[in-house]
Protein backbone atom coordinates (compact mmCIF):
# COMPACT_ATOMS: atom_id res chain seq x y z
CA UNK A 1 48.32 101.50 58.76
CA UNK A 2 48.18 99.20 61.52
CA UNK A 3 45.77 98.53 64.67
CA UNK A 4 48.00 98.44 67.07
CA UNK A 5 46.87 102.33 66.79
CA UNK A 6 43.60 104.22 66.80
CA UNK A 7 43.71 107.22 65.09
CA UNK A 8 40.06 109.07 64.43
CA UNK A 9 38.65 112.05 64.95
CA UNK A 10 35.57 113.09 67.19
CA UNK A 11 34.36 116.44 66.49
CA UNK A 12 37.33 118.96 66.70
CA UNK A 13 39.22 116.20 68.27
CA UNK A 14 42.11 114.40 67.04
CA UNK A 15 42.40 110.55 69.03
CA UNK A 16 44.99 108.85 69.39
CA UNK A 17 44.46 105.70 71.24
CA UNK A 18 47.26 102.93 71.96
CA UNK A 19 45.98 99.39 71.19
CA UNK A 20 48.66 96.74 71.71
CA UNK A 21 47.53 95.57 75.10
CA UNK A 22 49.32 92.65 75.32
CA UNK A 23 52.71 94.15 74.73
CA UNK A 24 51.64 97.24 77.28
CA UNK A 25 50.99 99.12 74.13
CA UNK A 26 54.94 98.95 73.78
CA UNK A 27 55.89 101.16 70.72
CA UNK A 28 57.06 99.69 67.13
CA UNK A 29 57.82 101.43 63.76
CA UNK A 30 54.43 101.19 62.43
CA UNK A 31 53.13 102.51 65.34
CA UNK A 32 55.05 105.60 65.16
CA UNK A 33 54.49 106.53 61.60
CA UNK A 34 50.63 105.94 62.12
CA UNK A 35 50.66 108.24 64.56
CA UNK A 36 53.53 110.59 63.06
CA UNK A 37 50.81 110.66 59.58
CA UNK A 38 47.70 111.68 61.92
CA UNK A 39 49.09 114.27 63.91
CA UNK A 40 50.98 115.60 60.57
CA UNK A 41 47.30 115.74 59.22
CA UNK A 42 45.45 117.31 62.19
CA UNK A 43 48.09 119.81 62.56
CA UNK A 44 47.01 121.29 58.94
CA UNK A 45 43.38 120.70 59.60
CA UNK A 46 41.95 123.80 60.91
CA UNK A 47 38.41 121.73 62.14
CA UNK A 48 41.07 119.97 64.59
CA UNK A 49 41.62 121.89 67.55
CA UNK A 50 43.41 119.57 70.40
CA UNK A 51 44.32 116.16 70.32
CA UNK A 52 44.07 113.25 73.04
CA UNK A 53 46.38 110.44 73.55
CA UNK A 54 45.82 107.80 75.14
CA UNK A 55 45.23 103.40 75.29
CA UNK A 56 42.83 101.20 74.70
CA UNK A 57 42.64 98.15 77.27
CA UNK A 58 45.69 96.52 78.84
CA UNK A 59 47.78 98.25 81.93
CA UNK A 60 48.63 101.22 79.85
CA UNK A 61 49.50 103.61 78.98
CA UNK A 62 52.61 102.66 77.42
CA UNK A 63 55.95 100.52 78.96
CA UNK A 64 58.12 101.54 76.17
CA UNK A 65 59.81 100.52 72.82
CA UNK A 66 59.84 96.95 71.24
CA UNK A 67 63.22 96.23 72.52
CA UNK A 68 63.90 93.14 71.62
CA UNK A 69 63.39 93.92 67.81
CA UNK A 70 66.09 96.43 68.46
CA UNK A 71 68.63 94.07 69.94
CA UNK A 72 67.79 91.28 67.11
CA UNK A 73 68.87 94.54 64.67
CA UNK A 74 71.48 95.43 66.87
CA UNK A 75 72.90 91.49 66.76
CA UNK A 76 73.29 92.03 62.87
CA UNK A 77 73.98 95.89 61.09
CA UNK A 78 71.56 97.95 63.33
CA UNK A 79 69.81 99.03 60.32
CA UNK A 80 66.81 98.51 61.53
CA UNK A 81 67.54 99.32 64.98
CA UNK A 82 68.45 103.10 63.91
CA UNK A 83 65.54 103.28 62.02
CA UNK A 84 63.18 102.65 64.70
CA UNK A 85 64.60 104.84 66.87
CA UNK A 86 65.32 107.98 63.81
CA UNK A 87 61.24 107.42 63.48
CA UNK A 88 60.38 107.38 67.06
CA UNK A 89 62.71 110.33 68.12
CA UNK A 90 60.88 112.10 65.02
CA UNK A 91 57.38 111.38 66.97
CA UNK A 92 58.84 112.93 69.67
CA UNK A 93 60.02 115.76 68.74
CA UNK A 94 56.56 116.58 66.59
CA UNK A 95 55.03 116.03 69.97
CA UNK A 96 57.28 118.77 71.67
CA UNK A 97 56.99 121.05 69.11
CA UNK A 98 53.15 121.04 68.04
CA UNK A 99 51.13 123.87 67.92
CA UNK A 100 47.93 122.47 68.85
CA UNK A 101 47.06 121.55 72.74
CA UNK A 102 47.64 117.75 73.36
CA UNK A 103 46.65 116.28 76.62
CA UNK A 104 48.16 112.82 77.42
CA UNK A 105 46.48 110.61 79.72
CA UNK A 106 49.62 108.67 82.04
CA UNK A 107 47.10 106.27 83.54
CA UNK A 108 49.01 103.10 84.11
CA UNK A 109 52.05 102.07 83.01
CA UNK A 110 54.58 104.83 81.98
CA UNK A 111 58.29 103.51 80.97
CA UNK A 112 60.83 104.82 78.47
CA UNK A 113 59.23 104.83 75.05
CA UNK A 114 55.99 105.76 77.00
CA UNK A 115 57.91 108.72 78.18
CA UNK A 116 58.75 109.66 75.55
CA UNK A 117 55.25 110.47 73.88
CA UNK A 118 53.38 110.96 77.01
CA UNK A 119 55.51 114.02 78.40
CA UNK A 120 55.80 116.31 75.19
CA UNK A 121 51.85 116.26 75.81
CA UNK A 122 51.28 120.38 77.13
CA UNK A 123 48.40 118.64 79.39
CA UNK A 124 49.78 115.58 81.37
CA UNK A 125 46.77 113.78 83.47
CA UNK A 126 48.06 111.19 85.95
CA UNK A 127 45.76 108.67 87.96
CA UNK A 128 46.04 106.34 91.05
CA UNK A 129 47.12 104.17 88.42
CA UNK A 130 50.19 105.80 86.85
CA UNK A 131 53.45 104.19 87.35
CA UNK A 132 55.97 106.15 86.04
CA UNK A 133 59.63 104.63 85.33
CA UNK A 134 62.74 104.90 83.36
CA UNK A 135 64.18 101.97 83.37
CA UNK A 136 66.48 101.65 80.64
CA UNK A 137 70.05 101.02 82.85
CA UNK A 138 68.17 97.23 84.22
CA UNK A 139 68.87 96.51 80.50
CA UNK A 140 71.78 98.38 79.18
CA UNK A 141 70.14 100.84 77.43
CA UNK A 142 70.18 104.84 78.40
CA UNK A 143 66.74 107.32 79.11
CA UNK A 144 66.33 108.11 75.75
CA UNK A 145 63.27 109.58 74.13
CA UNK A 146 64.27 113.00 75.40
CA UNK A 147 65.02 111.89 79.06
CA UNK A 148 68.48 113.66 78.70
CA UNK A 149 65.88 116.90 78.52
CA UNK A 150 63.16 116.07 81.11
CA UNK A 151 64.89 114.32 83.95
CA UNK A 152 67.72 116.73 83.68
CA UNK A 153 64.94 119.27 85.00
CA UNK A 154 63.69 117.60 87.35
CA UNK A 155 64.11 119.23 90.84
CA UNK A 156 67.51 118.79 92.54
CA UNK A 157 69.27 115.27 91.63
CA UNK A 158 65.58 113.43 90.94
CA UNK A 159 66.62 112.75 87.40
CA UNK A 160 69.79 111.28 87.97
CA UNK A 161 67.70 109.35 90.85
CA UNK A 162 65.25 107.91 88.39
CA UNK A 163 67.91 107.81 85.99
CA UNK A 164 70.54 105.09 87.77
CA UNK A 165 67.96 103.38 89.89
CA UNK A 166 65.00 103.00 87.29
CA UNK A 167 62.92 103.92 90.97
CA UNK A 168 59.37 104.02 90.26
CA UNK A 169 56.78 107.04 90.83
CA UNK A 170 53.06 106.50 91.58
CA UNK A 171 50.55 108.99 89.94
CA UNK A 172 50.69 111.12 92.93
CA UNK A 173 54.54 111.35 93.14
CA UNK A 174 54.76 111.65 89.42
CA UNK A 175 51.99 115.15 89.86
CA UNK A 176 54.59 116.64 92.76
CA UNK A 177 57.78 117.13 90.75
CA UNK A 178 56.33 117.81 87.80
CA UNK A 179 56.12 115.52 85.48
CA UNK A 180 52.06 115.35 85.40
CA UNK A 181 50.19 118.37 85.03
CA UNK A 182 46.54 117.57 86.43
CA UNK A 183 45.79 114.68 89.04
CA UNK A 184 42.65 113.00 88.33
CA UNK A 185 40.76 109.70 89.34
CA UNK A 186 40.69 107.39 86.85
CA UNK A 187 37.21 106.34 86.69
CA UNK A 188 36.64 109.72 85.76
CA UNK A 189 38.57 109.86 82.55
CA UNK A 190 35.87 108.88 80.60
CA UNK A 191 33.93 111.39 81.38
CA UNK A 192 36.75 113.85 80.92
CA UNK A 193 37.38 112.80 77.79
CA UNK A 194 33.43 113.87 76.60
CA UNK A 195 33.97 116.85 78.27
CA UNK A 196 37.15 117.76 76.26
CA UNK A 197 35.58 117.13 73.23
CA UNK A 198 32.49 118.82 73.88
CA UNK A 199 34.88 121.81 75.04
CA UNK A 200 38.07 121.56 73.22
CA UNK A 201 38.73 125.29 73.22
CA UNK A 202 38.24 124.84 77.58
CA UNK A 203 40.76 122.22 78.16
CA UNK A 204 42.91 123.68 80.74
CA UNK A 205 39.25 125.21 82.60
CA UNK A 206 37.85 121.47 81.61
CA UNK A 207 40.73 119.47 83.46
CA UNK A 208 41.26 122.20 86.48
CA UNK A 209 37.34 121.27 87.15
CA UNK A 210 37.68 117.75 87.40
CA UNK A 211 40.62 117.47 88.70
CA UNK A 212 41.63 116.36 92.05
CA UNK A 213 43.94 116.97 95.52
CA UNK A 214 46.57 114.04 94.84
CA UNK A 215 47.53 111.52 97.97
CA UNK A 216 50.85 112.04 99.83
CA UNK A 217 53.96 111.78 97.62
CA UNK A 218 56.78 109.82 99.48
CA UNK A 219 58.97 110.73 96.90
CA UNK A 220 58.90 114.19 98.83
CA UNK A 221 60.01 112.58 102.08
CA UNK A 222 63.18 111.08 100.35
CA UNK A 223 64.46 114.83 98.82
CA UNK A 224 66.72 115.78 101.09
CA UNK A 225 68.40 111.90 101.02
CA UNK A 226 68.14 112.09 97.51
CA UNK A 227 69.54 115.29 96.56
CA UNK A 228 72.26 114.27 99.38
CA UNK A 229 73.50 110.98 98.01
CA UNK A 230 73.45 111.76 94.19
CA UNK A 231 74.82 114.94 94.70
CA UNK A 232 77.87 113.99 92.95
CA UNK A 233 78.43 114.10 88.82
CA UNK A 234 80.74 110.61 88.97
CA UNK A 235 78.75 107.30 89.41
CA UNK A 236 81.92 106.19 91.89
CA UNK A 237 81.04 108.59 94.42
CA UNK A 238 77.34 107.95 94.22
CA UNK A 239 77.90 104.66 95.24
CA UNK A 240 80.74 105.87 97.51
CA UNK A 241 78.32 108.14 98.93
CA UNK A 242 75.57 105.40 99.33
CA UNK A 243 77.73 103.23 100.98
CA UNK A 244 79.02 105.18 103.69
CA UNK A 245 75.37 106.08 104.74
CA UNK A 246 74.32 102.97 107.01
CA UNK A 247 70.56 104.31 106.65
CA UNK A 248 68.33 101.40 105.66
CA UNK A 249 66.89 103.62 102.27
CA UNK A 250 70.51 104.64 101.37
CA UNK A 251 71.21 100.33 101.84
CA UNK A 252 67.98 99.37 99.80
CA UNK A 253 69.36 101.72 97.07
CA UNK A 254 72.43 100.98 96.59
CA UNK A 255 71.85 97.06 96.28
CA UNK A 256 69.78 98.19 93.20
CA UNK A 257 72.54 100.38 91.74
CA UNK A 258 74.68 97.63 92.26
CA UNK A 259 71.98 95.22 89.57
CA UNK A 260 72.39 97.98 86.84
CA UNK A 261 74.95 98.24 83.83
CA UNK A 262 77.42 100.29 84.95
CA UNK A 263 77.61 101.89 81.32
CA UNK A 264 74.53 102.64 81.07
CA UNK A 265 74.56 104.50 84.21
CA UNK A 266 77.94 106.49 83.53
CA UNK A 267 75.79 107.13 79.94
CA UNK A 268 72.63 108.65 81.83
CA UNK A 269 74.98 110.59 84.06
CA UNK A 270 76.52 112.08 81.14
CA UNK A 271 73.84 112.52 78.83
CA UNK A 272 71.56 114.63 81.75
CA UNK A 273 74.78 116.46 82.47
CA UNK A 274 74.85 117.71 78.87
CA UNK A 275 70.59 118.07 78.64
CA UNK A 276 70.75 120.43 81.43
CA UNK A 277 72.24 123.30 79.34
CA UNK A 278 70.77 122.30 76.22
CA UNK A 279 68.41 124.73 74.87
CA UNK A 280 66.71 123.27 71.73
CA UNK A 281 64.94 119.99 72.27
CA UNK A 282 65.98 118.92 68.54
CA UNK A 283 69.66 119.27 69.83
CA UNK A 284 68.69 116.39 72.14
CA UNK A 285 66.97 114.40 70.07
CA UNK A 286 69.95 114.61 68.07
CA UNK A 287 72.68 113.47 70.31
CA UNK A 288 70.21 110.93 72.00
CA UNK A 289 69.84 109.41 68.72
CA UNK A 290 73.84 108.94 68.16
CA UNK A 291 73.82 107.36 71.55
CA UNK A 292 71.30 104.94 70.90
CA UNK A 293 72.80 103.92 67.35
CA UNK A 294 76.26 102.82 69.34
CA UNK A 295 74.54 101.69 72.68
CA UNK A 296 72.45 99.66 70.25
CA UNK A 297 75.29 97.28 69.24
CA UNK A 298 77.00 97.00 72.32
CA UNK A 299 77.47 94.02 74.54
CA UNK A 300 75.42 95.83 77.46
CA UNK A 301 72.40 95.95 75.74
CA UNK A 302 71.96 92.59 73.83
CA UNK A 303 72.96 90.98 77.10
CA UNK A 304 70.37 92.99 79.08
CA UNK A 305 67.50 92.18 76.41
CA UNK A 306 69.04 88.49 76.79
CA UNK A 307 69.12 88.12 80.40
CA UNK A 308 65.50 89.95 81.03
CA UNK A 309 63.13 89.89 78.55
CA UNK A 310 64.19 86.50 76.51
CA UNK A 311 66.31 84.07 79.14
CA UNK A 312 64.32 85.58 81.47
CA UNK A 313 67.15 84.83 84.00
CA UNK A 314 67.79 87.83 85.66
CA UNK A 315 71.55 87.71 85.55
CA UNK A 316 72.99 89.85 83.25
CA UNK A 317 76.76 89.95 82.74
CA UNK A 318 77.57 93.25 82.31
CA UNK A 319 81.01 94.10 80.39
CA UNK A 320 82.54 96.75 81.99
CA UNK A 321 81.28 94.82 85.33
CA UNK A 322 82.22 97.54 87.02
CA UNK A 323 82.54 101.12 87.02
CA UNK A 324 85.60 101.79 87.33
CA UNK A 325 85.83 99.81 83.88
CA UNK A 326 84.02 102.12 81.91
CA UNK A 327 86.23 104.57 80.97
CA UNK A 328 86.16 107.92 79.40
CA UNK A 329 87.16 106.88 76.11
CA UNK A 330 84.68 104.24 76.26
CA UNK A 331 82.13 107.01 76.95
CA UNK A 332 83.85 108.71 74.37
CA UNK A 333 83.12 106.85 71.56
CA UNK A 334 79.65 106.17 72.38
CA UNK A 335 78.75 109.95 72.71
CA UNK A 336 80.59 110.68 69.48
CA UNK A 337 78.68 112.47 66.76
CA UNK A 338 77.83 110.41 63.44
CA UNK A 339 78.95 111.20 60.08
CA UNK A 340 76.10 114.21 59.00
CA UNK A 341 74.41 112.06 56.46
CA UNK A 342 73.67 109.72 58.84
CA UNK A 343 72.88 112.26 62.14
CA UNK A 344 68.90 112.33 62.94
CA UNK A 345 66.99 115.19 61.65
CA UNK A 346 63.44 116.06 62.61
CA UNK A 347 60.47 116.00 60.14
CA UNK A 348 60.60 118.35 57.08
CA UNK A 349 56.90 119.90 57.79
């Protein structure tokens, strides 16, 4: 057990509440299996009959995995590294794939490992407050957590948008393409949430009454320009693309690109081209996790932990530094399956 979770019941309701506030409830191990052990328990428990997730105090809701225990693994034999992410990719895939209604509550921070628990959820509330983000190319990882499944979904080229650029969506923007289901104020959660568990057989009539007409999404205004300029399957003629539009957006966007690991962005490209057509969400869980246990102990990675979130200096020295570098091979080997006894397999329920 730890407290960096809640778990408790209230009535027919199963809680799960985030508590690591100063971390932005970023996810660990511990964290997973606590909440991997409740919802294993609810989901047997006929008294339970929908679940909320959600955090405790801090900028929530969740800004991803403890990364930089994964790169200190990933220094050494990635032991540790894979089991973190076999654990977390099994929380995820429970998530997808349980029976009972689970609303998630996306108010605040949403990155990567937040992602990846928040958007299984069948009820997804966003608030003024939601910033949604996959971020994982500024460091040299890949949208993992099932982003090879969601943003490859997403309408027109908006996943391989959020996907090179790490581009952030407000609660509004992340309600128009799809990614929320209900847009709702967030001093009215609270009240929501006694609502829901006076009510848990109402949810969906429960959130439709409380919930509101979302602002303007600008996203919407940048469609055509995005769908337009990522159009392409090869990161070369994104940029190619990006660079021979003299627009000011098309400018902004490509000095971005140009911060990001160019493997990492060759990886998302690849993985959501693959996601697209898959049609079992434990397929992608699978090949996400093989990914991650080679991306793990490459140079992009621990130098993008490094040069962000420990140096702190903001210049990472990517290897490939360019993309032209990263080669198919490369891509190759990173995408390649692992032996079966070590390939990730979803819980035994």
């Amino acid at each position: 057990m730890t407290d960096e979770i809640l778990a408790f019941t209230e009535g027919k309701i199963g809680r799960l509440r985030l508590n690591r506030p100063k971390a932005l409830h970023a996810l660990n191990e511990a964290m997973c299996r606590v909440m991997i052990d409740a919802l294993v328990a609810w989901r047997a428990d006929p008294d339970i009959e929908l679940v909320l997730l959600d955090h405790a105090d801090g900028r929530g809701f969740c800004a991803g995995g403890d990364v930089r225990a994964v790169a200190e693994s990933g220094k050494e034999d990635g032991i540790a590294a894979r089991a973190f992410f076999h654990t977390e990719y099994q929380l995820n895939h429970l998530l997808f794939t349980y029976a009972k209604p689970v609303v998630s509550f996306l108010d605040g921070v949403v990155m990567g490992g937040g992602v990846g628990i928040g958007l299984p959820a069948r009820y997804r509330v966003a608030t003024e407050r939601t910033i949604f983000a996959m971020p994982e190319a500024t460091i040299g990882l890949f949208p993992d957590v099932g982003g090879g499944w969601y943003l490859s979904r997403l309408p027109g080229r908006l996943g391989q948008y959020l996907a090179l650029t790490a581009a952030r969506l407000d609660g509004a923007e992340t309600k128009a393409v799809g990614l929320a289901t209900h847009y709702i104020p967030s001093d009215a959660l609270e009240e929501l949430k006694a609502k829901l568990t006076a009510n848990p057989r109402d949810v969906e009539a429960v959130l439709d009454a409380v919930k509101t007409t979302p602002p303007d999404a600008p996203i919407l205004e940048q469609r055509s320009d995005i769908d337009r300029l990522f159009a392409a399957d090869t990161l070369e003629e994104i940029i190619a693309a990006l660079k021979a539009d003299p627009g000011e957006w098309a400018q902004k966007v490509l000095a971005g690109l140009g911060a990001k690991s160019p493997q990492s962005c060759k990886v998302a490209l690849r993985e959501l081209r693959e996601g697209a057509i898959r049609t079992d969400f434990a397929d992608e869980m699978r090949a996400e996790y093989a990914i991650a246990a080679h991306v793990s102990m490459r140079h992009d990675f621990l130098e993008g932990v490094r040069a962000l979130l420990i140096d702190k200096d903001n210049a990472p020295r990517w290897d490939p530094a360019t993309p032209e570098g990263v080669t198919e091979s490369m891509l190759d080997r990173i995408f390649a399956a692992l032996p079966e006894d070590e390939q990730w397999q979803p819980l035994r329920l």
